[in-house]
Protein backbone atom coordinates (compact mmCIF):
# COMPACT_ATOMS: atom_id res chain seq x y z
CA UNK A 1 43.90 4.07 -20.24
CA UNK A 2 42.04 0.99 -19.08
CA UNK A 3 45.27 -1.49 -16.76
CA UNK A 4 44.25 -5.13 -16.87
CA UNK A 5 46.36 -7.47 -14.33
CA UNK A 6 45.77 -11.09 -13.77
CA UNK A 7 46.96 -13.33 -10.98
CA UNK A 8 46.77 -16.72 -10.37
CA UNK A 9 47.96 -20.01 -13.01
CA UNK A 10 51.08 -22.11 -12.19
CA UNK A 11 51.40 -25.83 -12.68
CA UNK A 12 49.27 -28.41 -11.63
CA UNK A 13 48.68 -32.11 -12.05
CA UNK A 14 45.49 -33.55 -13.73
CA UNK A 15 42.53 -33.39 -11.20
CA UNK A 16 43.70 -30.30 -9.93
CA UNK A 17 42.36 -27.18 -9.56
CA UNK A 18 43.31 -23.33 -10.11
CA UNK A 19 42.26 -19.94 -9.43
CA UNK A 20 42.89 -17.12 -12.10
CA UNK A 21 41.73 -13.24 -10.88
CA UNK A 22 41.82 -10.28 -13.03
CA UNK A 23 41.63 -6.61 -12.05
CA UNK A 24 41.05 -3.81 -14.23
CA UNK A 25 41.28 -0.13 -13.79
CA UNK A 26 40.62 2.88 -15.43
CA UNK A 27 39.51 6.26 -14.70
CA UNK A 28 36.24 6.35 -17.13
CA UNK A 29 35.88 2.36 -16.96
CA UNK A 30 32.66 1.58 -17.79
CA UNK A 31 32.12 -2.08 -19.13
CA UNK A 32 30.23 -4.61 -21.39
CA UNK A 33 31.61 -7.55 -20.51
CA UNK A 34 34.52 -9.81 -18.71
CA UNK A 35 36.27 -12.73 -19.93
CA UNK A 36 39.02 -15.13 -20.21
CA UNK A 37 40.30 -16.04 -23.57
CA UNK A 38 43.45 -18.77 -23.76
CA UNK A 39 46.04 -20.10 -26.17
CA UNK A 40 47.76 -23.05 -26.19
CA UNK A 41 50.55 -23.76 -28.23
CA UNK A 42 50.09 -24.12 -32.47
CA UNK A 43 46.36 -23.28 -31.61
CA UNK A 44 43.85 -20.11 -32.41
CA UNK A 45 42.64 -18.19 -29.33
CA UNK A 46 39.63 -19.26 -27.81
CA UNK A 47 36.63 -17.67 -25.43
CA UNK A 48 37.41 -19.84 -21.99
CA UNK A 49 34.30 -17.74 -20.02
CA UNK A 50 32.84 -14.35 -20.08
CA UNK A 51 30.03 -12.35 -17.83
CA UNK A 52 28.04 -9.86 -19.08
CA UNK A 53 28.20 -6.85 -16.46
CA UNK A 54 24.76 -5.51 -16.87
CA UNK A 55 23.13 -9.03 -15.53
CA UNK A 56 25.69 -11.02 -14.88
CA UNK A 57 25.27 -13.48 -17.43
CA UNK A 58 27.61 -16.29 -17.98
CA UNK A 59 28.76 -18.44 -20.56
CA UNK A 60 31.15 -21.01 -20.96
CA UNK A 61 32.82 -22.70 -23.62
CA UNK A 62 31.80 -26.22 -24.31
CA UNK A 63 35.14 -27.94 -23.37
CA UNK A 64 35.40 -26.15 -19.56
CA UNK A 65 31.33 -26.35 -18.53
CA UNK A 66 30.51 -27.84 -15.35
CA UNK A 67 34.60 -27.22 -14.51
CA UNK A 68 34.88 -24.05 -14.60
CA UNK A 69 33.44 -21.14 -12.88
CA UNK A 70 33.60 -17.23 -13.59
CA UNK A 71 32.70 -14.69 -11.03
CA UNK A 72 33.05 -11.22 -10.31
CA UNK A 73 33.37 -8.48 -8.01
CA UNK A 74 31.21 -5.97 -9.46
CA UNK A 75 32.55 -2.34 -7.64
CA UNK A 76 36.27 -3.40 -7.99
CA UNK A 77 35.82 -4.39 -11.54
CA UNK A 78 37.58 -8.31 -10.60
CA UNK A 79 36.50 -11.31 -12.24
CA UNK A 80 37.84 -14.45 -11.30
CA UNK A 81 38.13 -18.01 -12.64
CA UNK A 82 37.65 -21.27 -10.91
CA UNK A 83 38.87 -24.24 -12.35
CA UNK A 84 38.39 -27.45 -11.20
CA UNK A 85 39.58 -30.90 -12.62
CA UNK A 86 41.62 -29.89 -14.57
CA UNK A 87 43.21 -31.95 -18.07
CA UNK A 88 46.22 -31.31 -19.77
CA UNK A 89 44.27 -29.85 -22.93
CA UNK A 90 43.44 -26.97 -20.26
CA UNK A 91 47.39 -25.97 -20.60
CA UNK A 92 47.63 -22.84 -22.56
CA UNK A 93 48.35 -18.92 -21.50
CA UNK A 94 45.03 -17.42 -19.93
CA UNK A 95 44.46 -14.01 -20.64
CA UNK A 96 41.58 -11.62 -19.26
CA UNK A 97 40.17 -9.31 -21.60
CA UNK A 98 37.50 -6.40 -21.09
CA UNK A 99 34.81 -5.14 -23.58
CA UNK A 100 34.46 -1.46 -22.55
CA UNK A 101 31.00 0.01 -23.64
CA UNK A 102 30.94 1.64 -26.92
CA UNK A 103 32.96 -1.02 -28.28
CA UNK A 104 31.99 -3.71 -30.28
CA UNK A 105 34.66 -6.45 -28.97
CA UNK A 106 37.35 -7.10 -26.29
CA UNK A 107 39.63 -4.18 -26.77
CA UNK A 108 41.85 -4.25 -23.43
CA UNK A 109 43.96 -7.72 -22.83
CA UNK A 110 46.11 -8.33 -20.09
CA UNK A 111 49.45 -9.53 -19.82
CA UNK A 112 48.54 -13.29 -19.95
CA UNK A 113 48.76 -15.79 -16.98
CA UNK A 114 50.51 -19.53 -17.87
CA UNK A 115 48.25 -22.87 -16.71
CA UNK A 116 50.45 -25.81 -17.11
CA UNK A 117 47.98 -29.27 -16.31
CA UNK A 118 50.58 -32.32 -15.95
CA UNK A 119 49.61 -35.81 -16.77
């Protein structure tokens, strides 16, 4: 049983910035990949960041590059999010999700983290 926990979100004006973490544990945890998905209200899901263990890799979605950074502490299995000037279309519930090798998407979520940007 892989645990996912994230930390981190609250409220913040425009401008601001935030720091999400997310842990994950699991006896046999081996892993693909690290990322942070979100949802805002009335909207789909959407891929925030991810890193590719292996390399460390990055990508970002369009709407957060050159705000937002993801990181990682590779032996405790911890990524983290910076985000920096932040906008009120960043509002939504962050959630960190893991792709464990052998499967072919993100297939352990955590519980969700709020981010609430004020104008």
């Amino acid at each position: 049983q892989v645990q996912v926990v994230e930390s981190g979100g609250g409220l913040v004006q425009a401008g601001g910035s935030l720091r999400l973490s997310c842990a994950a544990s699991g006896r046999t945890l081996a892993v693909v990949a690290m990322g942070w998905f979100r949802q805002a209200t009335g909207k789909e899901r959407e891929l925030v960041a991810r890193i590719r263990w292996s390399n460390g890799e990055k990508y970002y979605a369009n709407s957060v590059k050159d705000r937002f950074t993801i990181s990682r502490e590779r032996a405790r299995h911890t990524i983290h999010l910076q985000m920096n000037n932040l906008k009120p279309d960043d509002t939504a519930v962050y959630y960190c999700a893991i792709q464990r090798v052998g499967a072919s998407d993100y297939g352990s979520w955590g519980q969700g983290t709020q981010v609430t940007v004020s104008s």
